[in-house]
Protein backbone atom coordinates (compact mmCIF):
# COMPACT_ATOMS: atom_id res chain seq x y z
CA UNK A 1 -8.74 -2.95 -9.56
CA UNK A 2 -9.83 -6.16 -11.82
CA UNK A 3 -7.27 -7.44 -14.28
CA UNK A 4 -7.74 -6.91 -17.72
CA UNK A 5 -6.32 -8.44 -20.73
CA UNK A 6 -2.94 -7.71 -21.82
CA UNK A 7 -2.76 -4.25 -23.72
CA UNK A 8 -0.27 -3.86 -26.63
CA UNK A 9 1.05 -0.52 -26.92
CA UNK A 10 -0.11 1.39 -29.70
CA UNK A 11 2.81 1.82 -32.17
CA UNK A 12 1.91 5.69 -32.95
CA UNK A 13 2.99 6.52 -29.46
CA UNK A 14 6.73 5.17 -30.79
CA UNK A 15 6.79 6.83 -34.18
CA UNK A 16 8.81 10.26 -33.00
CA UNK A 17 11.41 7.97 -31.07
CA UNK A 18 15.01 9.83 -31.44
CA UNK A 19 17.10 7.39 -31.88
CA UNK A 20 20.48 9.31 -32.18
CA UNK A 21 19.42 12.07 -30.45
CA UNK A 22 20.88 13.10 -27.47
CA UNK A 23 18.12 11.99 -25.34
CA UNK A 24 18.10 8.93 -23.78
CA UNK A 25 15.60 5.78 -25.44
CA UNK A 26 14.36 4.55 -21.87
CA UNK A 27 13.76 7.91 -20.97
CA UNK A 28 11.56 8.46 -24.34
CA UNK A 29 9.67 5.41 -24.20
CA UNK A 30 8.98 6.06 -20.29
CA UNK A 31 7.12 9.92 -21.22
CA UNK A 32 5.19 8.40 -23.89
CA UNK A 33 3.92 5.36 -21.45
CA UNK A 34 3.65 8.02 -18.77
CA UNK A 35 1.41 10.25 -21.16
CA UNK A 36 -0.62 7.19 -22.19
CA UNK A 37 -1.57 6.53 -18.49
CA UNK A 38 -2.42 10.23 -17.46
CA UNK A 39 -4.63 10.88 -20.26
CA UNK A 40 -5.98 7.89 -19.84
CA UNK A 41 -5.50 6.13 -23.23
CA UNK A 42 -3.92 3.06 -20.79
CA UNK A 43 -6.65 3.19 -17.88
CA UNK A 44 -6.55 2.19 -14.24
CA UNK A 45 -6.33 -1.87 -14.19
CA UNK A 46 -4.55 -2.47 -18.11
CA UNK A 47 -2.32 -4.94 -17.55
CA UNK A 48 0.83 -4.13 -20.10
CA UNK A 49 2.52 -6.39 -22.57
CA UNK A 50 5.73 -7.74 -21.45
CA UNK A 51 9.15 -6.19 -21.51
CA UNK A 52 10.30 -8.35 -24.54
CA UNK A 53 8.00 -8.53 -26.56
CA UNK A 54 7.79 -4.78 -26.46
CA UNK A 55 11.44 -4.16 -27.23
CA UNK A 56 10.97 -6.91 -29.96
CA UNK A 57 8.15 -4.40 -31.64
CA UNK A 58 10.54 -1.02 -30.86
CA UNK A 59 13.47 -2.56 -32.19
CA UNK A 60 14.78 -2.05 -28.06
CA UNK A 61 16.73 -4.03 -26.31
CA UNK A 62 15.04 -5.41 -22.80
CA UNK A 63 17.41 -3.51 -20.92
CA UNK A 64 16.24 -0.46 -22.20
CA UNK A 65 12.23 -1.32 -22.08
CA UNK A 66 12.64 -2.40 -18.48
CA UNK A 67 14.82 0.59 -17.05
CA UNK A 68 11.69 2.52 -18.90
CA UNK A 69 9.22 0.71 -17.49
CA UNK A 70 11.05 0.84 -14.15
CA UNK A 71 10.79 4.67 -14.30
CA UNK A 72 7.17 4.60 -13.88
CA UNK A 73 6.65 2.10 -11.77
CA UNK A 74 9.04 4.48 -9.48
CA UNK A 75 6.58 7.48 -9.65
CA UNK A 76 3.50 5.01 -8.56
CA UNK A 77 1.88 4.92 -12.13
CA UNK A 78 2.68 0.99 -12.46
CA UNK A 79 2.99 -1.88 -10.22
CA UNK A 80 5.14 -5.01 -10.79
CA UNK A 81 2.17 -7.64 -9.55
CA UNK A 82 3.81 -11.16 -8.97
CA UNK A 83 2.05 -13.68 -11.87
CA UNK A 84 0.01 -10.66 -13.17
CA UNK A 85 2.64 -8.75 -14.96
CA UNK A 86 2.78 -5.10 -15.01
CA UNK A 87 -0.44 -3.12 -14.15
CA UNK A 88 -1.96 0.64 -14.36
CA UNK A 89 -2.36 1.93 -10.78
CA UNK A 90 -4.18 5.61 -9.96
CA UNK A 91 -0.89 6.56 -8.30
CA UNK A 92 0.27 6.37 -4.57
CA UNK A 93 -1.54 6.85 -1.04
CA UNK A 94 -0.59 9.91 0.19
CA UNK A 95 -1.08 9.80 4.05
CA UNK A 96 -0.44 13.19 6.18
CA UNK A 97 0.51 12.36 9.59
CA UNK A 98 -2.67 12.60 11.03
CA UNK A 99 -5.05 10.44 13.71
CA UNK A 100 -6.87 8.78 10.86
CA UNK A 101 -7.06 5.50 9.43
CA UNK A 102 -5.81 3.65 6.60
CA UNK A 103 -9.41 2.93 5.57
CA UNK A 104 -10.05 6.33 5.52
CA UNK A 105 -7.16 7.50 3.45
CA UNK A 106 -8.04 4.84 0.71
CA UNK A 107 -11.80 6.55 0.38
CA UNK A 108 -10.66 9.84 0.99
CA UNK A 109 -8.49 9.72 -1.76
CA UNK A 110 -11.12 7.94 -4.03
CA UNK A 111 -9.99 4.38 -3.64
CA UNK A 112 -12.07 1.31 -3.10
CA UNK A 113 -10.90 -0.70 0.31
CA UNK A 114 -11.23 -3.91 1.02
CA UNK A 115 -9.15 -6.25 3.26
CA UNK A 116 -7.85 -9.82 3.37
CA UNK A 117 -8.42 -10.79 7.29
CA UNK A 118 -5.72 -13.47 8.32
CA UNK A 119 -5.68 -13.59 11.79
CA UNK A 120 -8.35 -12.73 14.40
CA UNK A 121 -7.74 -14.32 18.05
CA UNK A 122 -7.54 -13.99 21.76
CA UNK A 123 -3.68 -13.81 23.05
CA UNK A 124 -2.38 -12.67 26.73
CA UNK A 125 -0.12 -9.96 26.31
CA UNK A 126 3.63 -9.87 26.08
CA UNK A 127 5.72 -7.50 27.85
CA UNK A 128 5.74 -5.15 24.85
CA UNK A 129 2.16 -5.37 23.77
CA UNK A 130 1.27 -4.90 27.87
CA UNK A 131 3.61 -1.67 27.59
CA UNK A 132 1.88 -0.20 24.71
CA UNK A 133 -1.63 -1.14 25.91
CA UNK A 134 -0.96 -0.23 29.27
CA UNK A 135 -2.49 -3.31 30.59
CA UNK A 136 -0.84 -5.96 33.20
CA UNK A 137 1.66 -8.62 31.17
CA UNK A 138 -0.23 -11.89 30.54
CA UNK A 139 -3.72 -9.75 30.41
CA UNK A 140 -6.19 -10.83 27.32
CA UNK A 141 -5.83 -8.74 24.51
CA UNK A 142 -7.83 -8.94 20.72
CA UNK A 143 -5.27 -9.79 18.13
CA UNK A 144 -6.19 -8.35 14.14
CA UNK A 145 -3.86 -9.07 11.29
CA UNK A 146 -4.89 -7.92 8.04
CA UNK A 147 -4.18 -7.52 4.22
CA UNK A 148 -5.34 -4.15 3.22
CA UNK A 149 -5.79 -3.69 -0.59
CA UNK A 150 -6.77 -0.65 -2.87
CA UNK A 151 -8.32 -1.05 -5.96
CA UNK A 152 -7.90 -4.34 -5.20
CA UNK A 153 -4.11 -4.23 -5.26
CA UNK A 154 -2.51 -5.38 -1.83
CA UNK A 155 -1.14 -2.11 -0.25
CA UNK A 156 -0.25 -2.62 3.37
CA UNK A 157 0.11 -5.97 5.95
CA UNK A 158 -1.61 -4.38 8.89
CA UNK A 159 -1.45 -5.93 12.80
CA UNK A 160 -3.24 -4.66 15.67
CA UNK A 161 -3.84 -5.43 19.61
CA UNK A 162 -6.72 -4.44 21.29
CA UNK A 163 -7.40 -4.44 24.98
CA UNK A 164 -9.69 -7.08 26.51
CA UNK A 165 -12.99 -5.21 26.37
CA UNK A 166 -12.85 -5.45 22.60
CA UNK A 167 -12.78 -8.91 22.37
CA UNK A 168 -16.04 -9.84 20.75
CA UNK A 169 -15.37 -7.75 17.59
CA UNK A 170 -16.94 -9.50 14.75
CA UNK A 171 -14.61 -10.90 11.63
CA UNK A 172 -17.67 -9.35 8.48
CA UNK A 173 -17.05 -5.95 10.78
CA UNK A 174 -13.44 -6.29 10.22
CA UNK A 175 -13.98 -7.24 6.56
CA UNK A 176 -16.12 -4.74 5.52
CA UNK A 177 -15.32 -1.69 7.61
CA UNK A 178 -11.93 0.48 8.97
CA UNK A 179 -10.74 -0.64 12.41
CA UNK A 180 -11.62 3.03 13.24
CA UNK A 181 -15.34 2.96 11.98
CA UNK A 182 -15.18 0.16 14.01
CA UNK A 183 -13.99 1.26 17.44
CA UNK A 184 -16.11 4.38 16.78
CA UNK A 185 -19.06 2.25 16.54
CA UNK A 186 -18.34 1.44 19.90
CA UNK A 187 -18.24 4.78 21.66
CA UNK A 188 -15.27 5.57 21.43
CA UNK A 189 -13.39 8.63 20.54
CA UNK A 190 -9.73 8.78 19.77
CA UNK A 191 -7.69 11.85 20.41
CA UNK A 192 -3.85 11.34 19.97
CA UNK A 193 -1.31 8.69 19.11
CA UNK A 194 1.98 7.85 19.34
CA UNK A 195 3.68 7.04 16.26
CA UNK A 196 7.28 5.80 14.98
CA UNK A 197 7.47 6.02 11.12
CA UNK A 198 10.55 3.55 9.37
CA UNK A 199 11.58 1.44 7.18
CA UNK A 200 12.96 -2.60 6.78
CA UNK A 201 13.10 -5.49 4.35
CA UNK A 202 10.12 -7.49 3.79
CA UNK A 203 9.23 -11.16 5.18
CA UNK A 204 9.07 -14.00 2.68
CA UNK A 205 5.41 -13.95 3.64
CA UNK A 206 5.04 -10.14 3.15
CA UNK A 207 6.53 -10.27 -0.05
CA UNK A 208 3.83 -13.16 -1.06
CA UNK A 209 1.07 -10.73 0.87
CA UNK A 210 1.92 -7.74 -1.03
CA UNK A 211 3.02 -9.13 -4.25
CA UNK A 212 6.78 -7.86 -4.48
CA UNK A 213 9.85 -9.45 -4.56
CA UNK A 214 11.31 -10.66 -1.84
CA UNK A 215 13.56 -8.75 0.34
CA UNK A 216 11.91 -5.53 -0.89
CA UNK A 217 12.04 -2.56 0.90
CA UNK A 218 8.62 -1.84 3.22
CA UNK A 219 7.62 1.40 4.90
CA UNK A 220 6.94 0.40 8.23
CA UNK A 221 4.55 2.68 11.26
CA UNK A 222 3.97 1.59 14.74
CA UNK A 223 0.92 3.58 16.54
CA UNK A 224 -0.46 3.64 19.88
CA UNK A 225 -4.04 5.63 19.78
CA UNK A 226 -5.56 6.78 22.92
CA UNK A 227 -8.92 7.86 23.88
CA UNK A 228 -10.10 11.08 25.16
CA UNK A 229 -9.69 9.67 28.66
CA UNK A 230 -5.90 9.12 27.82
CA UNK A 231 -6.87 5.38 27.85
CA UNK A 232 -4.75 3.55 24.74
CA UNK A 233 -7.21 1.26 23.07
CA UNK A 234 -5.13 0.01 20.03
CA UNK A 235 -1.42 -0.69 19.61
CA UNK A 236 -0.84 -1.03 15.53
CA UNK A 237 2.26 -2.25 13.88
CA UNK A 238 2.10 -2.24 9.70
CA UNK A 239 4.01 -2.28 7.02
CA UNK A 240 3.46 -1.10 3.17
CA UNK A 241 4.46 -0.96 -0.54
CA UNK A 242 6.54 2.66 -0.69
CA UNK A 243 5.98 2.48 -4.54
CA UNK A 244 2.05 2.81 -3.47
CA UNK A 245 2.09 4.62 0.15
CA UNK A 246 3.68 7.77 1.45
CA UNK A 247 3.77 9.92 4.30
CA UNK A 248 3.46 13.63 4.08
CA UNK A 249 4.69 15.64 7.01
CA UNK A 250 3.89 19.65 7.47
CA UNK A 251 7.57 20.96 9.23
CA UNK A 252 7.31 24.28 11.12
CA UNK A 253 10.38 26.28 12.21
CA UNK A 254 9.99 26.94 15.92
C-alpha cells in the first residue's frame, strides 16, 4: 500500500454532528470515518489529516478526535504507521488454523506480499531448535528471519530453522516467494504441524519492524511442520500486529 498525500476530511460528513444529543461525539465522528472508508470515499492507502488539526476544523477537542480515531483503528480499518501518520488499511488477516502459509493467507485474501529478508545464515542447532527439528544438538541448520508486509504495511516479524539439507536456499527465492512455495518447490509435501498460538510485548526492534509503539502487544505462533514421512522440516517462531492479524478457530463439542 503506497502512501498518499494527506486527505482532509470532507466537512459534509460532520454537518449532522449531535452535539447535545445523547450520543457520544467520538462515537459520531468514528461511524462517519468508518462509512467514509467502507464505501470507499477514503480508499485503501489515504493517509488522514492529523488528530488536531481535525478537532481544530470540528470544533473537537483532541481527546475526543483521537478516542474516535482509536475506534477504528481497533476494528483494523486504520493503522497508526510510525512517521507516516494514520493510514486506510483493507482490514485484518484473518488466518484459520490451518497447514498453510502466511504468504498464502495474504493472496488468498487479496493482498499483495512482499517481505523484508534480514537474516539468512548457517547456525548449529541449540538444544531447543535440535528438539523441534529433531536433529542431533550442534547439527547445521538454515536460519530465515523475515519482515512480512501486506499492502506494503509490515504485518508480521517471521523466524524460521530449517534442517541441513535446505541449506542452499536462495535469498531472491525467499524475497519473492512463501517459504512454503518454496519448500514445495523442493519436493516436499507437508502434512501436519504442531502449533502454540500466544501472546507478549514487543522488542524495541519489533516495534521499529512493525511500526508500533513500543511495548505493544504482539500475537505470537510457534509451528513445527512435518512431512508426509513424519520428518519435521521447519521449526517457525513469529510474531504479528493483532490490530492487522487474527486467528479463527472452528470449536466442535465432542
Amino acid at each position: 500500500m503506497s502512501v498518499q498525500e494527506e486527505k482532509t476530511l470532507p466537512m459534509g460528513l460532520f454537518m449532522d454532528l449531535e452535539r447535545s444529543g445523547p450520543i457520544p461525539l467520538y462515537f459520531q465522528v468514528s461511524q462517519r470515518i468508518e462509512t467514509a472508508i467502507l464505501s470507499g470515499e477514503l480508499p485503501a492507502g489515504s493517509r488522514l489529516e492529523n488528530e488536531v488539526a481535525l478537532g481544530q476544523r470540528l470544533g473537537l477537542s483532541r481527546p475526543t478526535v483521537r478516542r474516535a480515531i482509536q475506534e477504528i483503528v481497533d476494528k483494523g480499518l486504520l493503522v497508526r504507521r510510525r512517521g507516516i501518520g494514520t493510514q486506510v488499511v483493507h482490514g485484518q488477516v484473518t488466518r484459520k488454523v490451518e497447514l498453510t502459509s502466511l504468504y498464502d493467507d495474504l493472496t488468498n485474501t487479496h493482498k499483495v506480499p512482499s517481505t523484508h529478508l534480514l537474516a539468512l545464515e548457517n547456525r548449529v542447532a541449540d538444544a531447543k531448535t535440535a528438539e523441534r527439528l529433531g536433529v542431533v544438538e550442534g547439527s547445521p541448520t538454515l536460519y530465515i528471519r523475515r519482515v512480512r508486509l501486506a499492502d506494503d504495511v509490515p504485518v508480521a516479524v517471521m523466524e524460521n530453522w530449517l534442517p541441513e539439507d535446505f541449506i542452499g536456499i536462495a535469498p531472491n527465492d525467499l524475497v519473492i516467494h512463501g517459504l512454503y512455495q518454496v519448500l514445495r518447490s523442493r519436493g516436499v509435501t507437508m502434512r501436519v504441524a504442531r502449533q502454540h498460538i500466544g501472546a507478549r510485548k514487543s522488542t524495541n526492534e519489533e516495534a521499529v519492524l512493525l511500526e508500533v509503539e513500543k511495548n505493544s502487544a504482539l500475537l505470537t505462533m510457534d509451528r513445527t511442520a512435518y512431512d508426509n514421512s513424519g520428518r519435521a522440516v521447519e521449526f517457525g517462531q513469529h510474531c504479528y500486529r493483532p490490530d492487522l492479524y487474527s486467528f479463527e478457530v472452528t470449536l466442535v463439542e465432542k
